[in-house]
C-alpha atoms as a PDB file:
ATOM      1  CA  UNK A   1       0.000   0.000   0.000  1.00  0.00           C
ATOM      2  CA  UNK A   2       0.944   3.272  -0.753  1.00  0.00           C
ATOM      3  CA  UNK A   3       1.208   6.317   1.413  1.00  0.00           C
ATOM      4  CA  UNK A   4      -1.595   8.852  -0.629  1.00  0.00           C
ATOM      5  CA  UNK A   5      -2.524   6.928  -3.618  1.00  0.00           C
ATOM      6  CA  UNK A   6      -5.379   4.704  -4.727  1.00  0.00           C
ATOM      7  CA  UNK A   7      -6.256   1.852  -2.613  1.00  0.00           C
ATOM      8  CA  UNK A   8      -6.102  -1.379  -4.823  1.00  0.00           C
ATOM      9  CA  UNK A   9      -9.332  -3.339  -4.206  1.00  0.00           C
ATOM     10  CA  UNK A  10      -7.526  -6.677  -4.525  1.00  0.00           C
ATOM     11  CA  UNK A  11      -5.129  -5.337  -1.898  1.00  0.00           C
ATOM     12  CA  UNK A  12      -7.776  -4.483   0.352  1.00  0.00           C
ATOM     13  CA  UNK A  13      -9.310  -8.346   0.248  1.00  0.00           C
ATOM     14  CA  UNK A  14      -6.227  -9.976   0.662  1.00  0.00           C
ATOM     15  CA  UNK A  15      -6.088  -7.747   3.954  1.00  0.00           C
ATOM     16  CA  UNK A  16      -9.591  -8.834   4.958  1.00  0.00           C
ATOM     17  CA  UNK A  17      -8.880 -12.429   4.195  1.00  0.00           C
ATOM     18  CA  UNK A  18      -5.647 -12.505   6.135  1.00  0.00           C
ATOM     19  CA  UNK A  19      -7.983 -10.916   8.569  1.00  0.00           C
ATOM     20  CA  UNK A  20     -10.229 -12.795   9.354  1.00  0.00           C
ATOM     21  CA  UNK A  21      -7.646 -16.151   9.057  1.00  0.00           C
ATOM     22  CA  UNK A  22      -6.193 -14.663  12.295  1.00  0.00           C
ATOM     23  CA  UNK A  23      -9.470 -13.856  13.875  1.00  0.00           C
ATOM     24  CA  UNK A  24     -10.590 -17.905  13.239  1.00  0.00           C
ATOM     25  CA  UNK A  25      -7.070 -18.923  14.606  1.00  0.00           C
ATOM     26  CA  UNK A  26      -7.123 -16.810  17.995  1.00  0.00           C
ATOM     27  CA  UNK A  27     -10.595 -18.069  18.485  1.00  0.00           C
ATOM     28  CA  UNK A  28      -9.150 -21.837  17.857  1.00  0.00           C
ATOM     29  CA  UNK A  29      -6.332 -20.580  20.550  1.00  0.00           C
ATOM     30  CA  UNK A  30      -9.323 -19.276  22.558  1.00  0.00           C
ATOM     31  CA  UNK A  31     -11.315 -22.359  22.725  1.00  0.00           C
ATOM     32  CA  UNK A  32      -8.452 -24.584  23.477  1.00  0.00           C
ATOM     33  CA  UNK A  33      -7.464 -22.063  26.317  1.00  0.00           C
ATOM     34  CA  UNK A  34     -10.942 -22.856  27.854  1.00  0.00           C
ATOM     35  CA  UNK A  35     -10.911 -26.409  27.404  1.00  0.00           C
ATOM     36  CA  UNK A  36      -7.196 -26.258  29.218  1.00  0.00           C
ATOM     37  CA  UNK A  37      -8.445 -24.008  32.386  1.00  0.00           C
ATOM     38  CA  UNK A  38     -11.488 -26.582  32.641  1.00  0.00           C
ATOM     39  CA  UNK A  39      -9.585 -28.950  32.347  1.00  0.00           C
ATOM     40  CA  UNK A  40      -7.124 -27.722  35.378  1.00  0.00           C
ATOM     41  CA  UNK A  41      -9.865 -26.744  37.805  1.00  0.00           C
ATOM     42  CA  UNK A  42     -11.183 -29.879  37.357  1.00  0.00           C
ATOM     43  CA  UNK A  43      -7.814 -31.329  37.932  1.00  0.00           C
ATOM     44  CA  UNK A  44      -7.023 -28.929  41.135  1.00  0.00           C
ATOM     45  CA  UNK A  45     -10.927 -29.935  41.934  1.00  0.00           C
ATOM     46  CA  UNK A  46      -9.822 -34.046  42.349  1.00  0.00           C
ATOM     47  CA  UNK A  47      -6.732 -32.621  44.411  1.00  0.00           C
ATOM     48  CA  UNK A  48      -8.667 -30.877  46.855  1.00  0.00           C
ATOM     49  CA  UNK A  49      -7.487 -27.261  46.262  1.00  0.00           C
ATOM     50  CA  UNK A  50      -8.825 -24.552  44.000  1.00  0.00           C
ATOM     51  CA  UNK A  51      -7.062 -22.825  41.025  1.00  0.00           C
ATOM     52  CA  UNK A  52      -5.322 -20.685  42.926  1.00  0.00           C
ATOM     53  CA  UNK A  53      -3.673 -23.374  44.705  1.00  0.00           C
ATOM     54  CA  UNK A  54      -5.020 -23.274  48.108  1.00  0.00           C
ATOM     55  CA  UNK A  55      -6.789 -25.840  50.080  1.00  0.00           C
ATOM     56  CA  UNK A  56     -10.597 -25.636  49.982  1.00  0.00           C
ATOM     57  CA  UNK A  57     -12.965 -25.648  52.955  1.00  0.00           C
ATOM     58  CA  UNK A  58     -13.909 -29.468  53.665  1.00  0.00           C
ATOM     59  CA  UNK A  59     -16.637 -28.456  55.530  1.00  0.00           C
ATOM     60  CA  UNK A  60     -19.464 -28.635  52.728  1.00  0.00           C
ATOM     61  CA  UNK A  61     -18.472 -31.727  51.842  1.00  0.00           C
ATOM     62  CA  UNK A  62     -18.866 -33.357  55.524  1.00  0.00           C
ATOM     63  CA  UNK A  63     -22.056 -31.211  55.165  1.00  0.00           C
ATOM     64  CA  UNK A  64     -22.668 -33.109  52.100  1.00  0.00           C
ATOM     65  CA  UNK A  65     -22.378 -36.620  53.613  1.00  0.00           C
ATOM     66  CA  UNK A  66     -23.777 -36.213  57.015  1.00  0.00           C
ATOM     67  CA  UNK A  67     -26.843 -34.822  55.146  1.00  0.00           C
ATOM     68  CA  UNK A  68     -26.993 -37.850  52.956  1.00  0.00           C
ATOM     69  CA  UNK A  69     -26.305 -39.889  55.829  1.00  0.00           C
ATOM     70  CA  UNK A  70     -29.204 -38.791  57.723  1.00  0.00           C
ATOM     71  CA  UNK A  71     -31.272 -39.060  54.421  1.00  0.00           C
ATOM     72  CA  UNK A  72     -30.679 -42.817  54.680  1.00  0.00           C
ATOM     73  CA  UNK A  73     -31.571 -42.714  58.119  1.00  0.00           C
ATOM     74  CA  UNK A  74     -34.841 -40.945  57.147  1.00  0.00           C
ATOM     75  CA  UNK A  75     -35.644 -43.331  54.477  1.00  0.00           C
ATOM     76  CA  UNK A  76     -35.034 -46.386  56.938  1.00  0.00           C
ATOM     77  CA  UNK A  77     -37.362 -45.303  59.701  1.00  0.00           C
ATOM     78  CA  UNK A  78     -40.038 -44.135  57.064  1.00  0.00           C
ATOM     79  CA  UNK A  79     -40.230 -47.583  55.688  1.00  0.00           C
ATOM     80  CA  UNK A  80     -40.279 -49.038  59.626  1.00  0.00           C
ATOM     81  CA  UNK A  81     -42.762 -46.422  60.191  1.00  0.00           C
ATOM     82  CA  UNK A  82     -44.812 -47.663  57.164  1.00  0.00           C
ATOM     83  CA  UNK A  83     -44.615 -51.320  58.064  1.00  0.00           C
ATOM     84  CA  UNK A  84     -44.653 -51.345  61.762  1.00  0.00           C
ATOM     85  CA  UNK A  85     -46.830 -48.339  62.230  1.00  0.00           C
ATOM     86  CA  UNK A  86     -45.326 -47.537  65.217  1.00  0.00           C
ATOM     87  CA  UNK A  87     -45.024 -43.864  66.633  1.00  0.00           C
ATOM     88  CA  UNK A  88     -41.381 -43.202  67.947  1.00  0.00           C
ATOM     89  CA  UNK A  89     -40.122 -44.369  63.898  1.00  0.00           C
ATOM     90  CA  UNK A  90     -41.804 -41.149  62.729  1.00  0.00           C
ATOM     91  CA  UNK A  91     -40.328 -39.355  65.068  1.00  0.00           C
ATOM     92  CA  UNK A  92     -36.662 -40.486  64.340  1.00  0.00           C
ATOM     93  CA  UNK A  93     -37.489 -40.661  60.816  1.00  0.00           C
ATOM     94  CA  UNK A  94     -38.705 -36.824  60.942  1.00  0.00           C
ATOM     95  CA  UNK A  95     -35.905 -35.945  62.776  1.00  0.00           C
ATOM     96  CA  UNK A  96     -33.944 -37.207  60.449  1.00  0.00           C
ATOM     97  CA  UNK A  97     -35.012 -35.383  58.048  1.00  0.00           C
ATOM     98  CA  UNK A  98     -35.793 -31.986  59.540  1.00  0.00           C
ATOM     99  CA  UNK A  99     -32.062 -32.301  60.245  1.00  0.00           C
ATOM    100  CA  UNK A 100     -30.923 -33.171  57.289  1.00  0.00           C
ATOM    101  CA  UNK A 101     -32.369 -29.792  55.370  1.00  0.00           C
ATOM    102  CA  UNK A 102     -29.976 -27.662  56.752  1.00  0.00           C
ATOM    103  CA  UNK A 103     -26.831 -29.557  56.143  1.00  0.00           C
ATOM    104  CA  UNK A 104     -28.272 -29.997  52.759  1.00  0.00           C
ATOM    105  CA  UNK A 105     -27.992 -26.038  52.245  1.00  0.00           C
ATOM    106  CA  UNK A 106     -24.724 -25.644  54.228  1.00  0.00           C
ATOM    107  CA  UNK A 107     -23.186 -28.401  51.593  1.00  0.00           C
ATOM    108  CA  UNK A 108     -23.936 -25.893  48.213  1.00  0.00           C
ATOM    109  CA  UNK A 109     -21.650 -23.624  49.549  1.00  0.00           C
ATOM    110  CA  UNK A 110     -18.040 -23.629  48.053  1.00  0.00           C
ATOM    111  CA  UNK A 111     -15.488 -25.972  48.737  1.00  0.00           C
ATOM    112  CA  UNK A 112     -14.066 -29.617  48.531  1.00  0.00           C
ATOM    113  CA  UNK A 113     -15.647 -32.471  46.850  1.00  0.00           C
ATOM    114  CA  UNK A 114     -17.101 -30.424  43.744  1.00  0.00           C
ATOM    115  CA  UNK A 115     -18.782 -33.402  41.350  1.00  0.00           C
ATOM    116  CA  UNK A 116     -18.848 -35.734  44.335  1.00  0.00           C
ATOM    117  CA  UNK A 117     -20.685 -33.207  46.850  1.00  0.00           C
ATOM    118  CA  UNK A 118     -22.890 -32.401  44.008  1.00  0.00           C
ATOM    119  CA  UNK A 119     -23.728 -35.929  43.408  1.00  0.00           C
ATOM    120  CA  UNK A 120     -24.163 -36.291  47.339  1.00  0.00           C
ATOM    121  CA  UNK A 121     -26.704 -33.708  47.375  1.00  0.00           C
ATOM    122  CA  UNK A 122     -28.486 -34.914  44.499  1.00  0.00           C
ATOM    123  CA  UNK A 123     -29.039 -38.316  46.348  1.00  0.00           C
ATOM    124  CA  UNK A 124     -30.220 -36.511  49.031  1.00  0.00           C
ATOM    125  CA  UNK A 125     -32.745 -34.854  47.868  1.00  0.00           C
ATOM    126  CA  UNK A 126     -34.145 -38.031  46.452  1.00  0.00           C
ATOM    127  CA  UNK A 127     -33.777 -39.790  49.568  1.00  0.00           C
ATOM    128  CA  UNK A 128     -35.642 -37.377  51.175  1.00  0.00           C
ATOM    129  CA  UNK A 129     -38.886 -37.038  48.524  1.00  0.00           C
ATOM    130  CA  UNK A 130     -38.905 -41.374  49.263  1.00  0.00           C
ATOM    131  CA  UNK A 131     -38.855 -40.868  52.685  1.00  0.00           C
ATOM    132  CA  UNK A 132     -41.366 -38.399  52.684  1.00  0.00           C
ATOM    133  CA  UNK A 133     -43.465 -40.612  50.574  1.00  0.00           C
ATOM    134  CA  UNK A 134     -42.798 -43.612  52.952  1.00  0.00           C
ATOM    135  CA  UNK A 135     -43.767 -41.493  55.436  1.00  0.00           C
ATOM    136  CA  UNK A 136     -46.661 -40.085  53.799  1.00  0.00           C
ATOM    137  CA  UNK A 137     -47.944 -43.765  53.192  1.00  0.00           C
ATOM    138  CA  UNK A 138     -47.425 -44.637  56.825  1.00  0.00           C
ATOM    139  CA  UNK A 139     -49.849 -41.422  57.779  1.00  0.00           C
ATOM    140  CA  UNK A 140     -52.345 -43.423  55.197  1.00  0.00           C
ATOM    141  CA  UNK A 141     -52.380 -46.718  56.593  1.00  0.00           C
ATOM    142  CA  UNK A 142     -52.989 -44.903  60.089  1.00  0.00           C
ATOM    143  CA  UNK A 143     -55.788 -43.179  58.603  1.00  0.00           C
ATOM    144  CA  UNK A 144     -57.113 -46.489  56.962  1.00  0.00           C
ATOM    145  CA  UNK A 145     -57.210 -48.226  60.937  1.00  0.00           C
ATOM    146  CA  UNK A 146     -54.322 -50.180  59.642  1.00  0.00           C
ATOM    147  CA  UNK A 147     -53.132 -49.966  63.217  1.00  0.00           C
ATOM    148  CA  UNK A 148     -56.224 -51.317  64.461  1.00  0.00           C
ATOM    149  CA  UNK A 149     -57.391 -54.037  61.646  1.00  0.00           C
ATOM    150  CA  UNK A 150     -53.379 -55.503  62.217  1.00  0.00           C
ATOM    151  CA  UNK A 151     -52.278 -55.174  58.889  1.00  0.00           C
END
């Protein structure tokens, strides 16, 4: 190109072409950046620390299983409580549960455990919808004179 004269078309679309070439390689670069830092925090993630190197709080993650712990417990006692129809199973079955909730939120916070503690909580909360339902069906053979009839 020269400094004042006519701008040769041909010129100017070679330009554009070379362009936009670079543009479609530092998006490649881009993309293959991204899939690298994924691919890191998910390796610092299985270490226990976060990208920045430091250790992260184990705390939701003991959240995590003591609330899916107690979910088990609260599915037990609802299916004792459905069966056996006896009072003091609801009780440690609802207790169970009612305890359960907030370690349940406490575990979504951030820290260790990531896709695990995720998966945790997940089984959780479908612990706890069958033990409400065992529950719930222990409430309806009550209602039926289960209790009473002996079956």
């Amino acid at each position: 190109m020269s400094g004042g004269g006519p701008i040769d078309p041909a010129e100017v679309e070679a330009l554009e072409r070379a362009v936009e070439a670079e543009r479609a390689r530092v998006g490649e670069l881009e993309g293959r950046l991204s899939r690298a830092k994924d691919r890191t925090a998910k390796a610092m993630e299985l270490v226990g620390t976060g990208v920045d190197g430091v250790p992260l709080a184990l705390g939701p993650l003991l959240g995590a299983l003591a609330s899916c712990l107690l979910a088990l417990v609260g599915v037990w006692f609802a299916y004792v409580s459905a069966v056996f129809l006896d009072t003091w199973t609801y009780a440690v079955g609802l207790g169970a549960m009612f305890t359960c909730v907030p370690l349940q939120v406490f575990a979504g916070k951030q820290g260790a455990g990531g896709s695990a503690r995720t998966l945790l909580r997940k089984a959780t909360w479908g612990c706890l919808a069958v033990a409400a339902l065992g529950l719930l069906v222990g409430v309806v053979r009550i209602a039926a004179g289960a209790h009473r009839k002996g079956f």
